[in-house]
PDB file of N, CA and C in Angstrom:
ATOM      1  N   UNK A   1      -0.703   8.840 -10.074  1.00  0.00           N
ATOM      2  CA  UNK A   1       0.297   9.865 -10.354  1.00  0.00           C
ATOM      3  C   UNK A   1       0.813   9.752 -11.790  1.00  0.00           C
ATOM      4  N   UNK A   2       1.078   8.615 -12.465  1.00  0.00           N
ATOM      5  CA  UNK A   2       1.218   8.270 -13.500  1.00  0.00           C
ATOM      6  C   UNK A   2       0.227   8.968 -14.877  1.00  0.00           C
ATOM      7  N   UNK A   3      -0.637   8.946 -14.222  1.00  0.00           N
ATOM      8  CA  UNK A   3      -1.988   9.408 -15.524  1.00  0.00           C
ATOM      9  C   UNK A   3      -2.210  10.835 -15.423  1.00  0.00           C
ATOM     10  N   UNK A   4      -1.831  11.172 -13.850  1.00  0.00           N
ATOM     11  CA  UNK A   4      -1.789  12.713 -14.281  1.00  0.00           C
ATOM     12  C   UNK A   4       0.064  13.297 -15.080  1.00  0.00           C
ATOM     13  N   UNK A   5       0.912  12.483 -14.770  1.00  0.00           N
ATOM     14  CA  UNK A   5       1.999  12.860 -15.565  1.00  0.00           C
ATOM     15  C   UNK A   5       1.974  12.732 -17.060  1.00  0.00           C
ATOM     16  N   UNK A   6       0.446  11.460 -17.642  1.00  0.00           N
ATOM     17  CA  UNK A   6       0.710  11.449 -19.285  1.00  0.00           C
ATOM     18  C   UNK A   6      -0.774  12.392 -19.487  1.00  0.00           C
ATOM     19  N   UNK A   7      -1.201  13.106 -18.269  1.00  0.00           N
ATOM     20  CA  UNK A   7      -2.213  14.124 -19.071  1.00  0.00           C
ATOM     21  C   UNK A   7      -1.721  15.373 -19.013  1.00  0.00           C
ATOM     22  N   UNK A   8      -0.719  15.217 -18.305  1.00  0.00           N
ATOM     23  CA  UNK A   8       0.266  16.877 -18.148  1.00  0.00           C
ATOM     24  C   UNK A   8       1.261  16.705 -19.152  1.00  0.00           C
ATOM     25  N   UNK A   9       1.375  15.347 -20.017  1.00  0.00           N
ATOM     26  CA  UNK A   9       2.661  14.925 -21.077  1.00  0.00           C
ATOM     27  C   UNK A   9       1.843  16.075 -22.408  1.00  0.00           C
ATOM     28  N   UNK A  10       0.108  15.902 -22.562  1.00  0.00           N
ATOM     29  CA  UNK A  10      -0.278  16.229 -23.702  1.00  0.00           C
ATOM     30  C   UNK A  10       0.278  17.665 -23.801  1.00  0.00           C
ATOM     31  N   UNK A  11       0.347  18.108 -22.848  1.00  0.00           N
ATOM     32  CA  UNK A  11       0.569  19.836 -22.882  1.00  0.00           C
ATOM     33  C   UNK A  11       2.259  20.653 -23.350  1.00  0.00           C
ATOM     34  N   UNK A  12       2.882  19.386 -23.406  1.00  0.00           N
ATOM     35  CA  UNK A  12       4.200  19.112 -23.356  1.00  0.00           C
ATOM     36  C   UNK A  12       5.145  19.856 -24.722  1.00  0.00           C
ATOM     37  N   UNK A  13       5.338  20.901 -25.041  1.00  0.00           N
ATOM     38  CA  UNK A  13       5.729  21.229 -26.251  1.00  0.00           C
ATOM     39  C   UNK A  13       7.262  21.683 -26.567  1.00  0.00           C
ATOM     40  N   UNK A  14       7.866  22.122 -27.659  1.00  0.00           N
ATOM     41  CA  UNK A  14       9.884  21.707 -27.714  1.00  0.00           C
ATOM     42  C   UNK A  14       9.257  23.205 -28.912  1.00  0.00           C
ATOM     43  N   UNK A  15      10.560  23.975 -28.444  1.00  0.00           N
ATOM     44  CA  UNK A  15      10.838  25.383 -29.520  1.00  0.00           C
ATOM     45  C   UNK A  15      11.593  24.750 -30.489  1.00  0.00           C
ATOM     46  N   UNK A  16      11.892  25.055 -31.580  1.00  0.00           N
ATOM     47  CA  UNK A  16      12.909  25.012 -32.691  1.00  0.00           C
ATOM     48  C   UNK A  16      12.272  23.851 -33.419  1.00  0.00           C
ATOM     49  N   UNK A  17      13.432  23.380 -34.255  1.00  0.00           N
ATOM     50  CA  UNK A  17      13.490  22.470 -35.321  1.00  0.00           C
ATOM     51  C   UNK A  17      14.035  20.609 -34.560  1.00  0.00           C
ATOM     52  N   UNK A  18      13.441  19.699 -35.397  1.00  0.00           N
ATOM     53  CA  UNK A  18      13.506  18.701 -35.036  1.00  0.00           C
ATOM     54  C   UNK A  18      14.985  18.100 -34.918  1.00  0.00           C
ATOM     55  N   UNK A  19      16.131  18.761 -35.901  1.00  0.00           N
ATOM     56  CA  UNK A  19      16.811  18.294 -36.275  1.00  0.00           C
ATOM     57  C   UNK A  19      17.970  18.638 -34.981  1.00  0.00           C
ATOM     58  N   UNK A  20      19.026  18.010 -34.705  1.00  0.00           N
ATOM     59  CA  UNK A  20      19.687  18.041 -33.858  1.00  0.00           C
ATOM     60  C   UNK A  20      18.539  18.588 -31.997  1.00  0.00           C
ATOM     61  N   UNK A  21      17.963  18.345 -31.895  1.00  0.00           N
ATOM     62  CA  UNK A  21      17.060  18.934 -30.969  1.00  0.00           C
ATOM     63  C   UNK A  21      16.889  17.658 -30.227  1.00  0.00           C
ATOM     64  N   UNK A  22      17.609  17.333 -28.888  1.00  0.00           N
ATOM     65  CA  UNK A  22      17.313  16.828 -27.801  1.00  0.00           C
ATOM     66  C   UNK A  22      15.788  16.361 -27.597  1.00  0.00           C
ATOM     67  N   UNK A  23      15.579  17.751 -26.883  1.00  0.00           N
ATOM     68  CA  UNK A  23      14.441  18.272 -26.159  1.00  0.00           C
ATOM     69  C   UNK A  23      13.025  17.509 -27.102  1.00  0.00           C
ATOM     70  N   UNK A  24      13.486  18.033 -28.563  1.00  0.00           N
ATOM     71  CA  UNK A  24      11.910  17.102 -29.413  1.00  0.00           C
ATOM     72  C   UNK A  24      12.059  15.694 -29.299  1.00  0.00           C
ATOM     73  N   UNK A  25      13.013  15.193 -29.477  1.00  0.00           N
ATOM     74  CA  UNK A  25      13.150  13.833 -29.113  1.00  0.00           C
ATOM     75  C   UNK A  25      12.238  13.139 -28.462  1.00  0.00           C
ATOM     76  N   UNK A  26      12.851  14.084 -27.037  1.00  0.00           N
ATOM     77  CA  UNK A  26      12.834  13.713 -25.715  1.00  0.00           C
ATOM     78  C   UNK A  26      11.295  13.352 -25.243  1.00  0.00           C
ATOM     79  N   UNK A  27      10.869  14.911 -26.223  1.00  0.00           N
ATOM     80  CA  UNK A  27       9.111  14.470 -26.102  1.00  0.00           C
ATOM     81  C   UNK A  27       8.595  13.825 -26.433  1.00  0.00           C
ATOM     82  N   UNK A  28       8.927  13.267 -27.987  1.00  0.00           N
ATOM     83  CA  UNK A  28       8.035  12.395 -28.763  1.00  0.00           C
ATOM     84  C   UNK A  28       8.495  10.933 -28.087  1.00  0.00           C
ATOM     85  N   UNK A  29       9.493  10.715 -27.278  1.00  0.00           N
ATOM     86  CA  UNK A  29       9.532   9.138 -26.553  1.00  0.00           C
ATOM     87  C   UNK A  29       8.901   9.327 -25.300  1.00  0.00           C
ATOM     88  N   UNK A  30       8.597  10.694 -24.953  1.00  0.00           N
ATOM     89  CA  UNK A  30       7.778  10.707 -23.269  1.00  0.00           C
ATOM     90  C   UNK A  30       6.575   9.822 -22.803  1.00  0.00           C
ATOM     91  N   UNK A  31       5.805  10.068 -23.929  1.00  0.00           N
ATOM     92  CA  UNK A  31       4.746   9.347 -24.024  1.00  0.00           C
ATOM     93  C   UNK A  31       4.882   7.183 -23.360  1.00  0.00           C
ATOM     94  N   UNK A  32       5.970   7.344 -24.513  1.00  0.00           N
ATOM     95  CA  UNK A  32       6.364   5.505 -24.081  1.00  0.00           C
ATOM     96  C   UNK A  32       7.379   5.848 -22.763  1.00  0.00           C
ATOM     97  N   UNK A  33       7.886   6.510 -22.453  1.00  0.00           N
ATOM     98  CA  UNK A  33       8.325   6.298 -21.145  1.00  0.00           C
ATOM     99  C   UNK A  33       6.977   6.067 -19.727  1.00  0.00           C
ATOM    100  N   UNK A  34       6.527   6.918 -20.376  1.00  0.00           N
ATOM    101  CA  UNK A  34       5.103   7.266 -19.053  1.00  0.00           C
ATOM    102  C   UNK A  34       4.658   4.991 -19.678  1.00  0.00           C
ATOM    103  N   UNK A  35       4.334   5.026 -20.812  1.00  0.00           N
ATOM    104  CA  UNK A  35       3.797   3.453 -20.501  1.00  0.00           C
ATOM    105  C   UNK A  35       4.559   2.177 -20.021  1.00  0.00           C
ATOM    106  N   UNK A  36       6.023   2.677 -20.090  1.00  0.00           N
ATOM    107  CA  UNK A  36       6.697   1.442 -19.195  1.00  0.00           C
ATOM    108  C   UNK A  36       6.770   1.920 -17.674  1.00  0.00           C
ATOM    109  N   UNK A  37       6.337   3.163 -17.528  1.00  0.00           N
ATOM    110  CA  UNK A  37       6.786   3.312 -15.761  1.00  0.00           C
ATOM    111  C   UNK A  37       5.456   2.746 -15.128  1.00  0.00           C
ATOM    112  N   UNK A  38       4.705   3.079 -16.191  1.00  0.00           N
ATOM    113  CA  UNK A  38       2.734   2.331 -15.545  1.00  0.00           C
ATOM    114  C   UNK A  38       3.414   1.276 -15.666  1.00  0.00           C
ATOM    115  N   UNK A  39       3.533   0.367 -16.500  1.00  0.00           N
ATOM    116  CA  UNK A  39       3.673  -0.687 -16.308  1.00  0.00           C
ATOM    117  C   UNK A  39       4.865  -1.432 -15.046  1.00  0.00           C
ATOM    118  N   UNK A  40       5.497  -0.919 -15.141  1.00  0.00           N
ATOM    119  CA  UNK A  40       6.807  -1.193 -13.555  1.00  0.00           C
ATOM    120  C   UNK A  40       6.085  -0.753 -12.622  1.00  0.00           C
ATOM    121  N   UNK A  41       5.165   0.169 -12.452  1.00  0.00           N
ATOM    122  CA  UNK A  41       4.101   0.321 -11.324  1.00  0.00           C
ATOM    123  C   UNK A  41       3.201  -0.608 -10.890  1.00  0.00           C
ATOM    124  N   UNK A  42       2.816  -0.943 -12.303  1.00  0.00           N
ATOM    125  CA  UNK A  42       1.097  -1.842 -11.669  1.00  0.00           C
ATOM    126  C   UNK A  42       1.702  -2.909 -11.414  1.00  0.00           C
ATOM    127  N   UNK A  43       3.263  -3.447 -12.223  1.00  0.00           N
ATOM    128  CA  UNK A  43       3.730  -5.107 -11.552  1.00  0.00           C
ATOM    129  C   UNK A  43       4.063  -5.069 -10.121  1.00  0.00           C
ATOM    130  N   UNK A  44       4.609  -3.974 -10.225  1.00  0.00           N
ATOM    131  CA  UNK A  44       5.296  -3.823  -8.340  1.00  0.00           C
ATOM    132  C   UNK A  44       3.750  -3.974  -7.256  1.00  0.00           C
ATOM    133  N   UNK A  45       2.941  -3.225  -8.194  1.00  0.00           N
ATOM    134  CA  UNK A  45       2.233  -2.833  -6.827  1.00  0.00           C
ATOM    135  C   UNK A  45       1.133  -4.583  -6.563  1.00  0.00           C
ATOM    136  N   UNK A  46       1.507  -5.280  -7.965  1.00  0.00           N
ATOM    137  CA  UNK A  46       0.713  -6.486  -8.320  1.00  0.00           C
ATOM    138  C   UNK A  46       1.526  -7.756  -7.080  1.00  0.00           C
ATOM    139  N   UNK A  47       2.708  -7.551  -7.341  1.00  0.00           N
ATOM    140  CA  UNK A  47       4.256  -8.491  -6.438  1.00  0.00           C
ATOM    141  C   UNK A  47       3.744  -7.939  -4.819  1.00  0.00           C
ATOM    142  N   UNK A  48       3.112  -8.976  -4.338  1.00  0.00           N
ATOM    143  CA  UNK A  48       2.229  -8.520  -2.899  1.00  0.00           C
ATOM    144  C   UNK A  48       3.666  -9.620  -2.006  1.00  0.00           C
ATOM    145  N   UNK A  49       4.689  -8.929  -1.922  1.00  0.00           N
ATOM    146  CA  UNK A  49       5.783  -9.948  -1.470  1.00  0.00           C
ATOM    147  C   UNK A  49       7.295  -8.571  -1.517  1.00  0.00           C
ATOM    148  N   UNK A  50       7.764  -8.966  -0.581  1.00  0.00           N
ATOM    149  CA  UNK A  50       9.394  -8.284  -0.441  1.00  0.00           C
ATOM    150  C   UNK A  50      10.599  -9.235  -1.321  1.00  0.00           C
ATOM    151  N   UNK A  51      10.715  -8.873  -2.112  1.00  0.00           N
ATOM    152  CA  UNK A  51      12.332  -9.791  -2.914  1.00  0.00           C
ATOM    153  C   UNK A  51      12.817  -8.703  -3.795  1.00  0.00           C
ATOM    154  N   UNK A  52      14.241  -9.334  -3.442  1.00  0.00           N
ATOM    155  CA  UNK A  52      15.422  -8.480  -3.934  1.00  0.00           C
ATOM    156  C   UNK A  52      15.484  -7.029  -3.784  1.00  0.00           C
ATOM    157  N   UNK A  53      15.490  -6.081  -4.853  1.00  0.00           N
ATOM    158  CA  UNK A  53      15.522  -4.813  -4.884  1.00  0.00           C
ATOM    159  C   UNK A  53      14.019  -4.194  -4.723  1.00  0.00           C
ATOM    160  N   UNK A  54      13.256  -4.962  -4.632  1.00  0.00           N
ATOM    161  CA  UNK A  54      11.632  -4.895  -3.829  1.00  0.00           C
ATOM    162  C   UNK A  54      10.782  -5.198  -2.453  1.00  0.00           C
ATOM    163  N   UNK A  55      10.897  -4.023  -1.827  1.00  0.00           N
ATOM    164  CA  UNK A  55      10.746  -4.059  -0.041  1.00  0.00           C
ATOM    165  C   UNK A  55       9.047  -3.406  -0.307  1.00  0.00           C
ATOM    166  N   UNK A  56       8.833  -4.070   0.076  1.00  0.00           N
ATOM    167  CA  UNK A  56       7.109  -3.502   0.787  1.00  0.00           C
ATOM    168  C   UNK A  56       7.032  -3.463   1.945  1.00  0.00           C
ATOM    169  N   UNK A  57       6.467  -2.699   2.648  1.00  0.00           N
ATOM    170  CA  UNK A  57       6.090  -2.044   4.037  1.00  0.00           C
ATOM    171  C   UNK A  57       5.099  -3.520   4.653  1.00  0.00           C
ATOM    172  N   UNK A  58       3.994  -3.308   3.829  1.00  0.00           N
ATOM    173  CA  UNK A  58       2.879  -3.931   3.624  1.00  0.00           C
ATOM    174  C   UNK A  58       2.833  -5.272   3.658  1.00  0.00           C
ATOM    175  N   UNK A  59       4.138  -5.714   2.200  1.00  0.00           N
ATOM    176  CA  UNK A  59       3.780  -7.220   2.434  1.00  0.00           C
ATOM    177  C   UNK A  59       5.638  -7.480   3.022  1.00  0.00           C
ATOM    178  N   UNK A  60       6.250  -7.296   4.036  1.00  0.00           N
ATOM    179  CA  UNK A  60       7.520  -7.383   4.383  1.00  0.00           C
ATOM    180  C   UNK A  60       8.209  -8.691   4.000  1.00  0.00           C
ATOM    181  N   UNK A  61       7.428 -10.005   4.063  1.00  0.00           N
ATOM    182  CA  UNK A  61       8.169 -11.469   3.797  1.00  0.00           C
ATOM    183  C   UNK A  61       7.979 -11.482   1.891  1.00  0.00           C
ATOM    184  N   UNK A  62       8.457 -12.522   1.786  1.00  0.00           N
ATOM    185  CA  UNK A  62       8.338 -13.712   0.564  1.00  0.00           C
ATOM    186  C   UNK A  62       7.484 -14.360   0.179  1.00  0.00           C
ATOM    187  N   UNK A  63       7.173 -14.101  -0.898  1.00  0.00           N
ATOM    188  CA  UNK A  63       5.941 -15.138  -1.121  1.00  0.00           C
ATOM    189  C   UNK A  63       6.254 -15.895  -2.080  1.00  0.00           C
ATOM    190  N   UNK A  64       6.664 -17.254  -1.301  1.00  0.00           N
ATOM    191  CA  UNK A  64       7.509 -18.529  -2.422  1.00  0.00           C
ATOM    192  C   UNK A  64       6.612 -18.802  -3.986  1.00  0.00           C
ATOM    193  N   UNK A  65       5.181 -18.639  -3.472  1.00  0.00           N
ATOM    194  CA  UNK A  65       4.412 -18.766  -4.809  1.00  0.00           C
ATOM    195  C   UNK A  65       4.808 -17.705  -6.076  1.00  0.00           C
ATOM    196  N   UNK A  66       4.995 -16.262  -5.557  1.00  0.00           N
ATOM    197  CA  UNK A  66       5.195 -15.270  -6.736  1.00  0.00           C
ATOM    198  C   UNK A  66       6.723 -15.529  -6.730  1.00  0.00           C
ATOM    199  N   UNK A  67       7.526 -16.127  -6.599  1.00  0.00           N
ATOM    200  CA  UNK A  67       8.581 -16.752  -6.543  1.00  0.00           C
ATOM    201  C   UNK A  67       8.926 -17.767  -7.829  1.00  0.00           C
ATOM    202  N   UNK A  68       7.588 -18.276  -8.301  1.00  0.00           N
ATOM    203  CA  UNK A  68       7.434 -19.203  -9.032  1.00  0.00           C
ATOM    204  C   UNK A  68       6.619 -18.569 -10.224  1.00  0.00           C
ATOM    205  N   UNK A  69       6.380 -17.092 -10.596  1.00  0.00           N
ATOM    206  CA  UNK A  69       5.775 -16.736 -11.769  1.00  0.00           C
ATOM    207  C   UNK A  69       6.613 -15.614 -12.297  1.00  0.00           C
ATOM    208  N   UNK A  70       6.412 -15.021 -12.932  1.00  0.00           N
ATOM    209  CA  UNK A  70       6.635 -13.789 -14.011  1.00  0.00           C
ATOM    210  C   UNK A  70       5.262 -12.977 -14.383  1.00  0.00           C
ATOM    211  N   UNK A  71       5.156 -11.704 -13.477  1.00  0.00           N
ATOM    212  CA  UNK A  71       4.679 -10.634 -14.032  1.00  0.00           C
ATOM    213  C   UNK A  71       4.755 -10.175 -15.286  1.00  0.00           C
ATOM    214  N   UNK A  72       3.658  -9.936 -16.032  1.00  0.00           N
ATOM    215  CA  UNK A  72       3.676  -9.799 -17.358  1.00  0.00           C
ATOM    216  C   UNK A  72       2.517  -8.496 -17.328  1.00  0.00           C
ATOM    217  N   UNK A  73       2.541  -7.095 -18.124  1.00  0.00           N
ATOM    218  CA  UNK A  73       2.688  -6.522 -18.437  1.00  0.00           C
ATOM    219  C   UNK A  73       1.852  -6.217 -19.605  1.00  0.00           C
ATOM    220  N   UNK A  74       0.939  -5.706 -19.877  1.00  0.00           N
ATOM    221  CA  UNK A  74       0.685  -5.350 -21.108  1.00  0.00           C
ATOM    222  C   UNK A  74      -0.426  -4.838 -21.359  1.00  0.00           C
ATOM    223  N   UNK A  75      -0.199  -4.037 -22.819  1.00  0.00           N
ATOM    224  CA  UNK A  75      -1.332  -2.886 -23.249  1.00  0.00           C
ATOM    225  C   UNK A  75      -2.961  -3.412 -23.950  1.00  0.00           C
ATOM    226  N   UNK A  76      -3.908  -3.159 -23.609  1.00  0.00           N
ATOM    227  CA  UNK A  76      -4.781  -3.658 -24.355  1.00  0.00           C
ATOM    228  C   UNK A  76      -5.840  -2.459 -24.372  1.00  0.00           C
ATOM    229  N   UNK A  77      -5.590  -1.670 -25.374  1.00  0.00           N
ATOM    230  CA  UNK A  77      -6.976  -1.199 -25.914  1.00  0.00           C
ATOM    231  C   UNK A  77      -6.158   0.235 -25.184  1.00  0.00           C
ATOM    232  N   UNK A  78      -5.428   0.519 -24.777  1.00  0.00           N
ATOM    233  CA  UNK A  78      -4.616   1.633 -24.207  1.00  0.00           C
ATOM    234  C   UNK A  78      -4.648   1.481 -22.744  1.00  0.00           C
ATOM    235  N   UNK A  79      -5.011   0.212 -21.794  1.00  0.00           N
ATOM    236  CA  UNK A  79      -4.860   0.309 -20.842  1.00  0.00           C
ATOM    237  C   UNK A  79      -4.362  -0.573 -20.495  1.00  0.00           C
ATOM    238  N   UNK A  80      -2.601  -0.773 -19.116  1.00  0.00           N
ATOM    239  CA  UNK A  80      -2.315  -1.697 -19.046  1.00  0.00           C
ATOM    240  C   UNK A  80      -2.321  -2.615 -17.711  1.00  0.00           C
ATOM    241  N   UNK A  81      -2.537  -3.770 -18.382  1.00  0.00           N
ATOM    242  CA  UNK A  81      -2.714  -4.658 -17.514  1.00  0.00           C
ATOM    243  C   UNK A  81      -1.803  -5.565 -17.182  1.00  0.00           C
ATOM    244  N   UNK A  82      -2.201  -6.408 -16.175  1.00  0.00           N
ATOM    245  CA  UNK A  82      -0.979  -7.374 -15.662  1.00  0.00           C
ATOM    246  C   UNK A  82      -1.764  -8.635 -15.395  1.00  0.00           C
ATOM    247  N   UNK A  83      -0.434  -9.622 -15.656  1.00  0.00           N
ATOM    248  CA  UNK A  83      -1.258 -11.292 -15.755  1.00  0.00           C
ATOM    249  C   UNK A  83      -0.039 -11.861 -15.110  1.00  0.00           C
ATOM    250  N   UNK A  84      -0.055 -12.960 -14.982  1.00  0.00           N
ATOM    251  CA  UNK A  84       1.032 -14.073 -14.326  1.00  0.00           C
ATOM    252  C   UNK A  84       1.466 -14.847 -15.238  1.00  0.00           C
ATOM    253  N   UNK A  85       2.672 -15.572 -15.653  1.00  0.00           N
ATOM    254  CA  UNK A  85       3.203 -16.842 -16.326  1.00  0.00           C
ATOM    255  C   UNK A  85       3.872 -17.329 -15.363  1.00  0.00           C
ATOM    256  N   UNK A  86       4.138 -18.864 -15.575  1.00  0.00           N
ATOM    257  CA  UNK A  86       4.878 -19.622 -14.548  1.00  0.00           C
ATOM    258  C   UNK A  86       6.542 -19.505 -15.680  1.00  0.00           C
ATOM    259  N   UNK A  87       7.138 -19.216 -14.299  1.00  0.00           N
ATOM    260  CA  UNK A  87       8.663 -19.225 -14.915  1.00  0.00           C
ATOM    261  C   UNK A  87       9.242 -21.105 -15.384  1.00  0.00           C
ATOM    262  N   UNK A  88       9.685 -20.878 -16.564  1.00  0.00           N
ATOM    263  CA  UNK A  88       9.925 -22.232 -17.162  1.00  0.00           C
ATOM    264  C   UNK A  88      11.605 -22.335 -16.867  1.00  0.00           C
ATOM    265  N   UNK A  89      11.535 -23.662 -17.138  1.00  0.00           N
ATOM    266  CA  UNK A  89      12.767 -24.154 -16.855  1.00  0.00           C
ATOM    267  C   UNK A  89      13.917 -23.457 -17.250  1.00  0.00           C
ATOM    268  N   UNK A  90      14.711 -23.833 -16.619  1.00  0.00           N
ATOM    269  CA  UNK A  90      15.879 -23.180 -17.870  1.00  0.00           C
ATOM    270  C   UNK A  90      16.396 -24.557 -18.796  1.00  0.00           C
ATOM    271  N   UNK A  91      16.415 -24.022 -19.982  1.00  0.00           N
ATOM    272  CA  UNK A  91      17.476 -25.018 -20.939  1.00  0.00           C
ATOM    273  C   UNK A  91      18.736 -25.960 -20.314  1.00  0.00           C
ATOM    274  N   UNK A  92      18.826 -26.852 -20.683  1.00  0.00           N
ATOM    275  CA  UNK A  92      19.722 -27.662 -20.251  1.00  0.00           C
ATOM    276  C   UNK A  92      20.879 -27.280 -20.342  1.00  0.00           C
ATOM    277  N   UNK A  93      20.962 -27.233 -21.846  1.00  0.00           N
ATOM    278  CA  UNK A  93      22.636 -26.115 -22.651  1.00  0.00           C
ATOM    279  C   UNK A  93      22.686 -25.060 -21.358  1.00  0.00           C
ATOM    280  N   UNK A  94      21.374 -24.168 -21.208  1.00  0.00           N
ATOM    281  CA  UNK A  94      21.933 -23.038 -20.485  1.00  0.00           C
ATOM    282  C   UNK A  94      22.550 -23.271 -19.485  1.00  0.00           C
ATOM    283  N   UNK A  95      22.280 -24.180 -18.452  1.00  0.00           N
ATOM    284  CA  UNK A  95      22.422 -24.156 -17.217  1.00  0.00           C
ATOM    285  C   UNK A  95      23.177 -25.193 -17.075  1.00  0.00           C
ATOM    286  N   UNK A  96      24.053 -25.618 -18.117  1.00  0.00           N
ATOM    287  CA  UNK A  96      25.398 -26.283 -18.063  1.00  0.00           C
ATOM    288  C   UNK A  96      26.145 -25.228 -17.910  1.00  0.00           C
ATOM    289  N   UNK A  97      25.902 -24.422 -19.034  1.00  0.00           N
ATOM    290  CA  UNK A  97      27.055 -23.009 -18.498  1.00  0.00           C
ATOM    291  C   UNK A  97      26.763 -22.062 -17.476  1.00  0.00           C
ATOM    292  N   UNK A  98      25.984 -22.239 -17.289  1.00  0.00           N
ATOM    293  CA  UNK A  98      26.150 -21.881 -15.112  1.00  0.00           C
ATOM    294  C   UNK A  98      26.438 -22.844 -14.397  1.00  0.00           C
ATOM    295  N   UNK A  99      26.640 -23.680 -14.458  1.00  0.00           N
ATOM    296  CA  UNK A  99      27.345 -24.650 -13.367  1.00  0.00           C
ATOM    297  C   UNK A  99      28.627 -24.868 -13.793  1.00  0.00           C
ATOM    298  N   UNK A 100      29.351 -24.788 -15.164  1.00  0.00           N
ATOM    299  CA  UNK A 100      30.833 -24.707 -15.221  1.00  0.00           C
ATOM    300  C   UNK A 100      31.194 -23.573 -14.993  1.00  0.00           C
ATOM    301  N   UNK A 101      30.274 -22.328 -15.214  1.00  0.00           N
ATOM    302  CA  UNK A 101      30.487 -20.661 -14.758  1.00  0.00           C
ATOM    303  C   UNK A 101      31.225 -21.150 -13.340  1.00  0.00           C
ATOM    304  N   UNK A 102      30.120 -21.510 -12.176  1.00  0.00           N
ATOM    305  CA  UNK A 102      30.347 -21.726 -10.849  1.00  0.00           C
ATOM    306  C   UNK A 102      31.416 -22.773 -10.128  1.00  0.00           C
ATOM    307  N   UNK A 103      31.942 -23.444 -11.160  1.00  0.00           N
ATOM    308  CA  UNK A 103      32.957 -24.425 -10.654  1.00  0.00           C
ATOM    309  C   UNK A 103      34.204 -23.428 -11.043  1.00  0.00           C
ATOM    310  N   UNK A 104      34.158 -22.824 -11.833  1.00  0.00           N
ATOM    311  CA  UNK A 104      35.809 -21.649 -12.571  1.00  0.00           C
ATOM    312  C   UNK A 104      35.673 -21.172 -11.642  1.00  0.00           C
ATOM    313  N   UNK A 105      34.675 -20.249 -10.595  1.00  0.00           N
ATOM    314  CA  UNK A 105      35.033 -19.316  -9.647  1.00  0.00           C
ATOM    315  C   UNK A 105      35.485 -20.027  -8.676  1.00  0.00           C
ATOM    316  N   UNK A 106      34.552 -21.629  -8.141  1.00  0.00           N
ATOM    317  CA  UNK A 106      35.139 -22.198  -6.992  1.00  0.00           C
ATOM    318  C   UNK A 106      36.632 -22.593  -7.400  1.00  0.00           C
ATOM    319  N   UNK A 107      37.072 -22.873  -8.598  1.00  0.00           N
ATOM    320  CA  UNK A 107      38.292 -23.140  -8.643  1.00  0.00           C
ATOM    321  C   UNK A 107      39.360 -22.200  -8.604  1.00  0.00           C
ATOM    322  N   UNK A 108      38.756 -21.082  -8.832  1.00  0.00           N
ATOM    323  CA  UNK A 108      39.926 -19.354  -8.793  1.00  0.00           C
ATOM    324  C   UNK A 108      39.754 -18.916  -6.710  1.00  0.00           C
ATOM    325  N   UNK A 109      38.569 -19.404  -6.435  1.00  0.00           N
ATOM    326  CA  UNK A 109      38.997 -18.945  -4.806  1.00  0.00           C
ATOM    327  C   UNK A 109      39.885 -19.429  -3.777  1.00  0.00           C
TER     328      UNK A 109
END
């Protein structure tokens, strides 16, 4: 559905002048909108697992393994693809300030 929305994008044309004009804008970023929604497509449809704001019919549970990566995304040669990284630690610094974050709230309840 995606590829017929960026082959129905080519046909896509704006009346008037560029200047104060929405609408031309609107077109000349259509194009990169259509390549991040492929891309939020092919990761979703890649995430064979239900988490968070992502319910599949198909795959209804968790899958602790994709739990443990990062979908990654990307263009090569105009077509995009998707790969895995393993999610890295967090910083030490960082995640001092989430655990004093979480002691201020236990201490305000």
């Amino acid at each position: 559905r995606v590829q017929e929305l960026r082959e129905r994008s080519k046909r896509v044309s704006v009346r008037g002048s560029r200047l104060f004009n929405a609408g031309w804008h609107t077109t000349f970023d259509f194009g990169n909108m259509l390549t991040v929604c492929e891309a939020i497509v092919r990761c979703a449809i890649e995430r064979r697992e239900s988490r968070g704001a992502q319910w599949r019919e198909d795959y209804p549970n968790k899958d602790e393994a994709l739990g443990k990566v990062n979908l990654i995304a990307y263009n090569d040669g105009g077509q995009i693809h998707v790969t895995t990284a393993p999610i890295l630690a967090m910083p030490a610094e960082l995640a001092s300030l989430f655990e004093e974050e979480a002691a201020d709230v236990g201490r305000r309840a």
